[in-house]
N, C-alpha and C. Protein backbone atom coordinates (compact mmCIF):
# COMPACT_ATOMS: atom_id res chain seq x y z
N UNK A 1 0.85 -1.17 0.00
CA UNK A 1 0.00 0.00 0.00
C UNK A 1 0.90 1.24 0.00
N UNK A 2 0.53 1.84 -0.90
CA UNK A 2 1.24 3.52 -1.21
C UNK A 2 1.25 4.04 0.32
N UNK A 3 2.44 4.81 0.67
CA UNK A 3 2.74 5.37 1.87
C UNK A 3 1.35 6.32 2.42
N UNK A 4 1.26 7.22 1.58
CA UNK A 4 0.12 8.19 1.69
C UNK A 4 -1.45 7.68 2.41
N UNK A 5 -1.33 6.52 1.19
CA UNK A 5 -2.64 6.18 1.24
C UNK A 5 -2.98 5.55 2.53
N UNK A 6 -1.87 4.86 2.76
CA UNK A 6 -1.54 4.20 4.37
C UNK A 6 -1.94 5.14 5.70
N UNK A 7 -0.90 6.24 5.79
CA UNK A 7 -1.17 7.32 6.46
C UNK A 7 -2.98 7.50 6.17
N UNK A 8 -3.50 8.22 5.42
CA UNK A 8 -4.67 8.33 5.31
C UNK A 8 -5.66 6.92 5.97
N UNK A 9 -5.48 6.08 5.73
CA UNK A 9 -6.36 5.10 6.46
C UNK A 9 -6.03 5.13 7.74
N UNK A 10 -5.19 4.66 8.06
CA UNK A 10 -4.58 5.15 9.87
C UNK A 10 -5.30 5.82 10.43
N UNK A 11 -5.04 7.55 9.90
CA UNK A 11 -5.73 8.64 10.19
C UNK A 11 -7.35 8.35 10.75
N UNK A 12 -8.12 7.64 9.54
CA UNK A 12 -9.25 7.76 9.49
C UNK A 12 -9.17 6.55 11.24
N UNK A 13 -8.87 5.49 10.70
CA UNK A 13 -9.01 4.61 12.15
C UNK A 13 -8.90 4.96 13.21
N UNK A 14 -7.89 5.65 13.62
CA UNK A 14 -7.56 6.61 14.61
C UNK A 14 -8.47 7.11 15.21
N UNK A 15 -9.43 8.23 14.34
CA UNK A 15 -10.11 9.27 15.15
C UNK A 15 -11.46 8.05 15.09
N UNK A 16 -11.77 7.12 14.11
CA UNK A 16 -13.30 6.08 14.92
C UNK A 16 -12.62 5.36 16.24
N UNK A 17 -11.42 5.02 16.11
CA UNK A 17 -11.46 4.03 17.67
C UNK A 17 -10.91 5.33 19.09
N UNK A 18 -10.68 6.15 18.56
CA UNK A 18 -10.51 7.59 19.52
C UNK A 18 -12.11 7.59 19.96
N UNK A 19 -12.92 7.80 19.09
CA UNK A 19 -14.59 8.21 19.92
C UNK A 19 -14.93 6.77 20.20
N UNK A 20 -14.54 5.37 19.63
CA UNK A 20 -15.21 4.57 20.48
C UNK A 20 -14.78 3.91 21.96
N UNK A 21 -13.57 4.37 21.75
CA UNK A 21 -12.97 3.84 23.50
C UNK A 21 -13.62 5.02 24.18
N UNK A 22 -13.84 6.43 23.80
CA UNK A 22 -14.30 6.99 25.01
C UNK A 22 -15.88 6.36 25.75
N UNK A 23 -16.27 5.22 24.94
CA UNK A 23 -17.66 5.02 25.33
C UNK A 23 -17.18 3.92 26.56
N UNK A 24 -16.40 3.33 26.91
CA UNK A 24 -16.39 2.47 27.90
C UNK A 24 -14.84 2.57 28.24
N UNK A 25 -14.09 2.69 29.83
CA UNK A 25 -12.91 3.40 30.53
C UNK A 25 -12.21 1.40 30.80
N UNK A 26 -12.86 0.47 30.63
CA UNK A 26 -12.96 -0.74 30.74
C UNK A 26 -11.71 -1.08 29.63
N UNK A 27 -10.57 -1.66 29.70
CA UNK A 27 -9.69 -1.83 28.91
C UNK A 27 -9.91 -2.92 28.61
N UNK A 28 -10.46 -4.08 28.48
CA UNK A 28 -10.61 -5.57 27.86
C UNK A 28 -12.12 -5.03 27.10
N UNK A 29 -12.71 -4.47 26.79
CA UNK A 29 -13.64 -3.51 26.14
C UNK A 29 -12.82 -2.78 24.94
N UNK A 30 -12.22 -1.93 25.28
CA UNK A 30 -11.26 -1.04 24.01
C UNK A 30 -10.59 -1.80 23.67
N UNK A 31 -9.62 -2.76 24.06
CA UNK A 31 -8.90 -3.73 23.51
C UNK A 31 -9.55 -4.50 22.32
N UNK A 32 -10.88 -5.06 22.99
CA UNK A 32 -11.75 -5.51 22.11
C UNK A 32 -12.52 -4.67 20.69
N UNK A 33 -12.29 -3.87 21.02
CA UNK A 33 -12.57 -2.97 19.67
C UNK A 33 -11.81 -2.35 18.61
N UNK A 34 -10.30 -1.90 19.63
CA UNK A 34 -9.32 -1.78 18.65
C UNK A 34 -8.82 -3.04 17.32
N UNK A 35 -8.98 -4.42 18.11
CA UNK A 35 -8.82 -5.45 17.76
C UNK A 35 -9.87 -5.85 16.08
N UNK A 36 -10.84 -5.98 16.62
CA UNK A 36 -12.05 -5.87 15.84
C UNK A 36 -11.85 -4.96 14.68
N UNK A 37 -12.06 -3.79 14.77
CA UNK A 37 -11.40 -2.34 14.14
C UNK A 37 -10.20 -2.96 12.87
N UNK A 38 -9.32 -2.78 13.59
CA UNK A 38 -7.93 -3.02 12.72
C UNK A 38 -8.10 -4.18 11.82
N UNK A 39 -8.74 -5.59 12.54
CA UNK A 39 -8.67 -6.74 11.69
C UNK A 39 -9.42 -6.88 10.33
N UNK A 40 -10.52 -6.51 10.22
CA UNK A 40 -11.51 -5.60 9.43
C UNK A 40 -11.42 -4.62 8.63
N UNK A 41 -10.52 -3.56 9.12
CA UNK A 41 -10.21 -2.41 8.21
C UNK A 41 -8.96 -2.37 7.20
N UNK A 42 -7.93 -3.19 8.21
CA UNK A 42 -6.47 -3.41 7.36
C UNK A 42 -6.63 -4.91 6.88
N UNK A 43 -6.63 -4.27 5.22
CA UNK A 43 -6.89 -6.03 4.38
C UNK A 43 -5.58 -6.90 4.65
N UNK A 44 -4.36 -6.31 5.11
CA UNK A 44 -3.21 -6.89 5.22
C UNK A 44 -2.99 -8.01 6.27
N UNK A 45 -3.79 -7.18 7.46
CA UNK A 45 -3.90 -7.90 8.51
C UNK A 45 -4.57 -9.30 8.77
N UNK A 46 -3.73 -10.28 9.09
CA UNK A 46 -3.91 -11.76 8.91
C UNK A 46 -4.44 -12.44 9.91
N UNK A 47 -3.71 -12.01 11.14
CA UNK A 47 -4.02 -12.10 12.86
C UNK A 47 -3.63 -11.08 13.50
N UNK A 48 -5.13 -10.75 14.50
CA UNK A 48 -4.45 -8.88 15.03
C UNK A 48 -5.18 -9.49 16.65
N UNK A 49 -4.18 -9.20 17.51
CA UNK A 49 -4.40 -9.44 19.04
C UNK A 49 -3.41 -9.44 19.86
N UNK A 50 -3.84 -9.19 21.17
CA UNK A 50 -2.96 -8.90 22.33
C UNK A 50 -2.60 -10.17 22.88
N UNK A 51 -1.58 -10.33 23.30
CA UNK A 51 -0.42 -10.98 24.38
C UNK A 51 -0.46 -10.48 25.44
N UNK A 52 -0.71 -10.56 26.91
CA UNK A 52 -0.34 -10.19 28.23
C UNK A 52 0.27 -11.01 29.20
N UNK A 53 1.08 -10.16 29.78
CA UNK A 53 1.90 -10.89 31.01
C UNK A 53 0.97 -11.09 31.65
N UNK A 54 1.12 -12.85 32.31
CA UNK A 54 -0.04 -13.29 33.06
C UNK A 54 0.92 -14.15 34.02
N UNK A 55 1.58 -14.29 35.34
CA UNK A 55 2.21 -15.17 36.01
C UNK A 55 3.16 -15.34 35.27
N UNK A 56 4.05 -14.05 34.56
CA UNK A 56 5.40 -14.39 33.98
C UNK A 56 5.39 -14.95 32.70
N UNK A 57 3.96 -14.91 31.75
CA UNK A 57 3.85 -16.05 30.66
C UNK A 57 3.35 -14.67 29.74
N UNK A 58 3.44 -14.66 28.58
CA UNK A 58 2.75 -13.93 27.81
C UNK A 58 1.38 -14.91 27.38
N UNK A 59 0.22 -14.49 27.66
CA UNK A 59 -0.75 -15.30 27.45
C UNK A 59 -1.99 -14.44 26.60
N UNK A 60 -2.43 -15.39 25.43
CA UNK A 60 -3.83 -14.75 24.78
C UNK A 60 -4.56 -14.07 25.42
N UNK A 61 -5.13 -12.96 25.07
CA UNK A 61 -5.65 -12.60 25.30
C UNK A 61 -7.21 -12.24 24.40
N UNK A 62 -7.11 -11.23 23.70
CA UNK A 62 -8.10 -10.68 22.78
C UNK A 62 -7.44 -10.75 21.44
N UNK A 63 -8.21 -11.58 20.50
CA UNK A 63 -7.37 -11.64 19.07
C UNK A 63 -8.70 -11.87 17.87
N UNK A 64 -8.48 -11.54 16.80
CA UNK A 64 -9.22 -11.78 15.73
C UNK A 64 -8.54 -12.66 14.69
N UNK A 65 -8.64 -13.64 13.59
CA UNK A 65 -8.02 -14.38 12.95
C UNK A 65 -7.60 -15.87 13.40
N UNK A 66 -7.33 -16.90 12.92
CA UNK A 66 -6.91 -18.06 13.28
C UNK A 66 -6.73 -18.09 14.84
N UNK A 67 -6.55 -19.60 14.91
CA UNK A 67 -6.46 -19.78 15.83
C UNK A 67 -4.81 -19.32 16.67
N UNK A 68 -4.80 -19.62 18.54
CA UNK A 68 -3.46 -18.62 18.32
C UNK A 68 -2.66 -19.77 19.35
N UNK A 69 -1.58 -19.47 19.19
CA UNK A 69 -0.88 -19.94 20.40
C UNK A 69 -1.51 -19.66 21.67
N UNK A 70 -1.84 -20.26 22.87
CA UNK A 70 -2.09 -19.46 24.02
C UNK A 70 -1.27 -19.06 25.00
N UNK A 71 0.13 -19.91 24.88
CA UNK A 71 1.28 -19.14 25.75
C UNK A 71 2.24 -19.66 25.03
N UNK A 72 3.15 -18.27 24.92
CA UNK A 72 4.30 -18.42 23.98
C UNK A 72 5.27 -18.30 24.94
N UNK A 73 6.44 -19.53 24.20
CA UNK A 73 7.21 -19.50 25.27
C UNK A 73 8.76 -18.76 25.31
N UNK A 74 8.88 -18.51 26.93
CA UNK A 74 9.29 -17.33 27.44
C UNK A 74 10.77 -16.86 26.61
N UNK A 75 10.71 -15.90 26.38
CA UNK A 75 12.54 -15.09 25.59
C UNK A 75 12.40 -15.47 24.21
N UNK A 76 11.32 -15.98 23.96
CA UNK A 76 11.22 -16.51 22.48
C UNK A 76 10.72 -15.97 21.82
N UNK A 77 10.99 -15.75 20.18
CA UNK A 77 10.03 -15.39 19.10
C UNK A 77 9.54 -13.52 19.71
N UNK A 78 9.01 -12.99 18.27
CA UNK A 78 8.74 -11.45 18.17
C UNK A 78 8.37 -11.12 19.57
N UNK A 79 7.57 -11.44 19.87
CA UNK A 79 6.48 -10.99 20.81
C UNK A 79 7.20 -10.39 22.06
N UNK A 80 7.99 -11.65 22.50
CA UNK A 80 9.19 -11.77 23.96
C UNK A 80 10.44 -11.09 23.14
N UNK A 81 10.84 -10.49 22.18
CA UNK A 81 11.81 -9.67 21.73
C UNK A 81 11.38 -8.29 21.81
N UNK A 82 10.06 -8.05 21.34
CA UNK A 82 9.30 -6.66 21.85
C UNK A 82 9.45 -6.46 23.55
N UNK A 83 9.03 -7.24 24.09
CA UNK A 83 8.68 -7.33 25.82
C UNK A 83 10.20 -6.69 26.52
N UNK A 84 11.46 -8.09 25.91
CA UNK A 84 12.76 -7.82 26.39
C UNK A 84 13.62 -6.71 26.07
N UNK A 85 13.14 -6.47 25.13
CA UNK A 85 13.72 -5.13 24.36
C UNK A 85 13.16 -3.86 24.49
N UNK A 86 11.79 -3.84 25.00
CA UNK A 86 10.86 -2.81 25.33
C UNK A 86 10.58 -1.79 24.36
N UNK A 87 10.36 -2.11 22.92
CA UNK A 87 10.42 -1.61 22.04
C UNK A 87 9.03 -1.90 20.84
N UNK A 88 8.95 -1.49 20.06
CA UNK A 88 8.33 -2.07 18.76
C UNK A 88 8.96 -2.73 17.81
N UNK A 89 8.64 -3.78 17.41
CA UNK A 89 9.49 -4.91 16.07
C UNK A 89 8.77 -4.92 15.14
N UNK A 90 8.83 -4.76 13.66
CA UNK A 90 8.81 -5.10 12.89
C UNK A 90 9.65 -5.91 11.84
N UNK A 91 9.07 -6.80 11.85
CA UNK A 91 9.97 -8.02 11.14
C UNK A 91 9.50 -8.42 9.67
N UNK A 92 10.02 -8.08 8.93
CA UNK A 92 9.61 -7.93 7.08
C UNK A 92 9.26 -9.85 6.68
N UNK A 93 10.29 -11.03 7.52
CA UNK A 93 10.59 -12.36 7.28
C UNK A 93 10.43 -13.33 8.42
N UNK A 94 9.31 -13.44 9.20
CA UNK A 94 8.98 -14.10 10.33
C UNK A 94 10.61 -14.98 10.42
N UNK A 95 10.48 -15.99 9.32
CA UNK A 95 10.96 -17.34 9.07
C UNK A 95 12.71 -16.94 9.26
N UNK A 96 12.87 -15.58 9.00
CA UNK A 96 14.48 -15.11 9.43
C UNK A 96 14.84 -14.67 10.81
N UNK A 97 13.69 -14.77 11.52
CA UNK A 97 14.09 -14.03 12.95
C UNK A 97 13.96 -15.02 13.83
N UNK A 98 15.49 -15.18 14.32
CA UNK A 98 15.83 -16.25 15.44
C UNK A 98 14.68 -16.85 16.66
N UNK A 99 14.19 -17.52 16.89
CA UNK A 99 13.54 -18.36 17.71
C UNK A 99 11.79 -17.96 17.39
N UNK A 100 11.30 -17.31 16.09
CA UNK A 100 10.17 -17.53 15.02
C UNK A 100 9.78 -18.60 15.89
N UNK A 101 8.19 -18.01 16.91
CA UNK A 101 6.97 -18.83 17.05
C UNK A 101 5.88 -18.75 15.97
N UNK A 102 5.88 -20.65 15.63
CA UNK A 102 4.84 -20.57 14.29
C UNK A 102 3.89 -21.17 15.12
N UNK A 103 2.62 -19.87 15.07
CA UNK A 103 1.31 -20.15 15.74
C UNK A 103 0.41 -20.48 14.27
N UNK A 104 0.86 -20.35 13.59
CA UNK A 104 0.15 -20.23 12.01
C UNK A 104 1.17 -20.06 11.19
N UNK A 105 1.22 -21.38 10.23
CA UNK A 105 2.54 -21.50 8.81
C UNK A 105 2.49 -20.33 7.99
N UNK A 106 1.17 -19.71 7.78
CA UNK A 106 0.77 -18.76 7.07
C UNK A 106 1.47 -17.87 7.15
N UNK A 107 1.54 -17.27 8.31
CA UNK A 107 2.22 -16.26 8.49
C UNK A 107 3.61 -15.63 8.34
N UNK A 108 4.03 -14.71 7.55
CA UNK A 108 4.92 -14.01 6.68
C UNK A 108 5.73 -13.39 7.35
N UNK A 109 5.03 -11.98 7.66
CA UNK A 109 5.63 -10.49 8.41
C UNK A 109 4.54 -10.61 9.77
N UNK A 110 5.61 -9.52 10.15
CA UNK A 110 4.77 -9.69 11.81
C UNK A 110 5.14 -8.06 12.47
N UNK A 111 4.43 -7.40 12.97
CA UNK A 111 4.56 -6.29 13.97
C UNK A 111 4.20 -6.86 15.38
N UNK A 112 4.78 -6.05 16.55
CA UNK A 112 4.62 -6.28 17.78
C UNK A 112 4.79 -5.08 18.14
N UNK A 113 3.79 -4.69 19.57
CA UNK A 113 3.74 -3.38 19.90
C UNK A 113 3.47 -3.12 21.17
N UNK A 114 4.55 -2.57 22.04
CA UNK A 114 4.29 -3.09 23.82
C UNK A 114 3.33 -2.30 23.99
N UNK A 115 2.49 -2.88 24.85
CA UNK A 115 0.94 -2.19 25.73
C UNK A 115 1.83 -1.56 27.30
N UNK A 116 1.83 -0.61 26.95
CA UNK A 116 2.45 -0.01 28.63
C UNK A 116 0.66 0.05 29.55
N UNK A 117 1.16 0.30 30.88
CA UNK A 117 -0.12 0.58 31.79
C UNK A 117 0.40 2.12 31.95
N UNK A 118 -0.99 2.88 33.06
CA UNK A 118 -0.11 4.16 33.38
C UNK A 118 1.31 4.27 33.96
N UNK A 119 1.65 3.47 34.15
CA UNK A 119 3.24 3.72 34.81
C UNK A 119 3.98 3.62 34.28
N UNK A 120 3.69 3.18 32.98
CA UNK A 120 5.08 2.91 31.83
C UNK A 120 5.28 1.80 31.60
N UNK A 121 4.92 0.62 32.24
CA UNK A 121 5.26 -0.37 32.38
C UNK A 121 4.66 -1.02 31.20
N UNK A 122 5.64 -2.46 30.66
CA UNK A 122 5.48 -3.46 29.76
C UNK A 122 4.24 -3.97 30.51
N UNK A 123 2.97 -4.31 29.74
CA UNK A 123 1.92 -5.37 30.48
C UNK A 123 1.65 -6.37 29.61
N UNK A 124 1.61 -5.82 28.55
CA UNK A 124 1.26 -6.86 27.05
C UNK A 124 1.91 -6.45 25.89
N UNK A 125 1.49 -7.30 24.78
CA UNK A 125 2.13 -6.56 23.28
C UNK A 125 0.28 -6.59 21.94
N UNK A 126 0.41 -5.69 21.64
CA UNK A 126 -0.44 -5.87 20.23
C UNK A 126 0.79 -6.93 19.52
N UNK A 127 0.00 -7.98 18.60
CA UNK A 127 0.60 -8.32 17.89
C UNK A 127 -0.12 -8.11 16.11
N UNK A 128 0.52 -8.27 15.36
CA UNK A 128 -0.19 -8.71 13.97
C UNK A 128 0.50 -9.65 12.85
N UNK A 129 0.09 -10.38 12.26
CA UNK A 129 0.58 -10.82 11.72
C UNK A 129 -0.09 -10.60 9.92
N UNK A 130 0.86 -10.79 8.88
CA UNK A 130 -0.02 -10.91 7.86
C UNK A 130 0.46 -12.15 7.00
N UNK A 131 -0.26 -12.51 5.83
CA UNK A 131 0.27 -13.81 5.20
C UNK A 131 1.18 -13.45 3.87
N UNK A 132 1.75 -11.94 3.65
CA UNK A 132 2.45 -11.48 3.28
C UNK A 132 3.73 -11.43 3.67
N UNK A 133 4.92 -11.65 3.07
CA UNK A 133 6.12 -10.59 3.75
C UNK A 133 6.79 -9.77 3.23
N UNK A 134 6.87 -8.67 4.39
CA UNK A 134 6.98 -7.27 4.26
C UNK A 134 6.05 -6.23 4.55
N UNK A 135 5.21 -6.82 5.07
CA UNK A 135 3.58 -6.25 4.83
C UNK A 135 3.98 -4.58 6.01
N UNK A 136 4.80 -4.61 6.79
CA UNK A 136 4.92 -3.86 7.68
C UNK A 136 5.81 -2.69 7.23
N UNK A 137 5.72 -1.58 8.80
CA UNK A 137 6.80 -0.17 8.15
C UNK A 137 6.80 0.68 9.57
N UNK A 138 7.48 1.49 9.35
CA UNK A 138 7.60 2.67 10.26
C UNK A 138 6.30 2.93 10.15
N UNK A 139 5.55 3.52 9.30
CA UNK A 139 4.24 3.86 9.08
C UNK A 139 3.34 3.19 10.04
N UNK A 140 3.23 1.79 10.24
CA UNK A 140 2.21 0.91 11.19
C UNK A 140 2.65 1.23 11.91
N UNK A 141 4.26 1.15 12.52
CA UNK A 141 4.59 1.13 13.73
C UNK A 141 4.09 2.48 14.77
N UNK A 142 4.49 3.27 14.00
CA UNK A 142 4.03 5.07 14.55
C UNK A 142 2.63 5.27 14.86
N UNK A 143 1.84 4.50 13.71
CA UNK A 143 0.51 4.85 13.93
C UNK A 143 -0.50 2.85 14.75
N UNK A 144 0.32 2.08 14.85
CA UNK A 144 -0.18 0.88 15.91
C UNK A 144 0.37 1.67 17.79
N UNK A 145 1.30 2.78 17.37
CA UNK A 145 1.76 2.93 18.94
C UNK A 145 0.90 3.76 19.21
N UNK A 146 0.11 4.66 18.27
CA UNK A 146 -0.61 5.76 19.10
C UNK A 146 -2.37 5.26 19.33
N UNK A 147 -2.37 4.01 18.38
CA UNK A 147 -3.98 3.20 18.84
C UNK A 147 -3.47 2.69 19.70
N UNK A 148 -2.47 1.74 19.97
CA UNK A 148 -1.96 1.08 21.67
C UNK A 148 -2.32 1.70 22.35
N UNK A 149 -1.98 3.16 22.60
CA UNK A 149 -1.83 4.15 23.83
C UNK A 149 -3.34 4.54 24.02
N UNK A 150 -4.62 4.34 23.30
CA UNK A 150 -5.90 4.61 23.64
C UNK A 150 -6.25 3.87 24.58
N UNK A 151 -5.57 2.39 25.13
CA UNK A 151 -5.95 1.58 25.88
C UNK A 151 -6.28 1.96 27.32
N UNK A 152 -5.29 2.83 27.72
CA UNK A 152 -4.99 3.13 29.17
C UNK A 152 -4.73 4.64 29.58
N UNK A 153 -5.23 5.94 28.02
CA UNK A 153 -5.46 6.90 28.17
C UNK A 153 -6.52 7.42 29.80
C-alpha cells in the first residue's frame, strides 16, 4: 500500500477508535474494539491481538483471525523480543528471525507493539501478523503505537 494512502487510512481509524474507547474506561472492552477495528479495516492484517503478562507467561488474550498460540514461550520469538527489548518490532521475514513462534505457517511479516499501563510499564504486546512478507513499516509502527496508547489513556 502507497505510503500516503496508508497514512490516510490510519488517520481515518484513529479518530473512529478515539470516539469509540471513550464510550467504555474498561480496557478488555477497548482492547476488544481496537482489535475488531484493525482486523476488518487493514486487508493486510492476517491475525491482530494482544499478548499479556499473566504469572510471567505472555498469554492470549483478545485476538481476531486463526487460531493462536495461548502461551508463547518465554525469551522466544517477536512478541518476547518486543517485551525484552521494550520496544516495537517489525519483522519484514517471520521465518528469518531467530527463535520464530509458528502459531500459524501462514504467516509471513509480523509487527509487535508493547501495551504499557499508566506507569510505563510493559503489560502486554499488540501483535499482527499478515500472510504477506513485508507487509509492515515505520508507518504501522508510529501509527499501531498511538492506537496502543488509547488503551490506558
Amino acid at each position: 500500500m502507497e505510503t500516503s494512502k496508508k497514512i490516510a487510512r490510519y488517520q481515518r481509524l484513529y479518530d473512529q477508535l478515539e470516539a469509540l474507547v471513550r464510550k467504555s474506561t474498561d480496557p478488555d472492552a477497548r482492547m476488544a474494539t481496537i482489535i475488531a477495528v484493525l482486523h476488518h479495516k487493514m486487508d493486510y492484517f492476517f491475525w491482530t491481538g494482544f499478548y499479556f503478562l499473566k504469572s510471567g507467561e505472555l498469554t492470549v488474550k483478545t485476538y481476531q483471525g486463526p487460531l493462536a498460540c495461548q502461551v508463547l514461550e518465554k525469551h522466544t520469538g517477536v512478541c518476547w523480543a518486543s517485551v525484552d527489548q521494550q520496544k516495537t518490532m517489525v519483522v519484514p521475514d517471520v521465518h528469518r528471525f531467530p527463535g520464530h513462534i509458528a502459531c500459524d505457517s501462514r504467516s509471513q511479516s509480523e509487527i509487535v507493539v508493547p501495551v504499557r499501563n499508566h506507569e510505563g510499564e510493559i503489560i502486554g504486546v499488540l501483535d499482527v501478523d499478515s500472510d504477506a512478507h513485508g507487509s509492515f513499516d515505520e508507518t504501522d509502527a508510529g501509527w499501531l503505537e498511538k492506537i496502543v496508547n488509547l488503551i490506558y489513556r
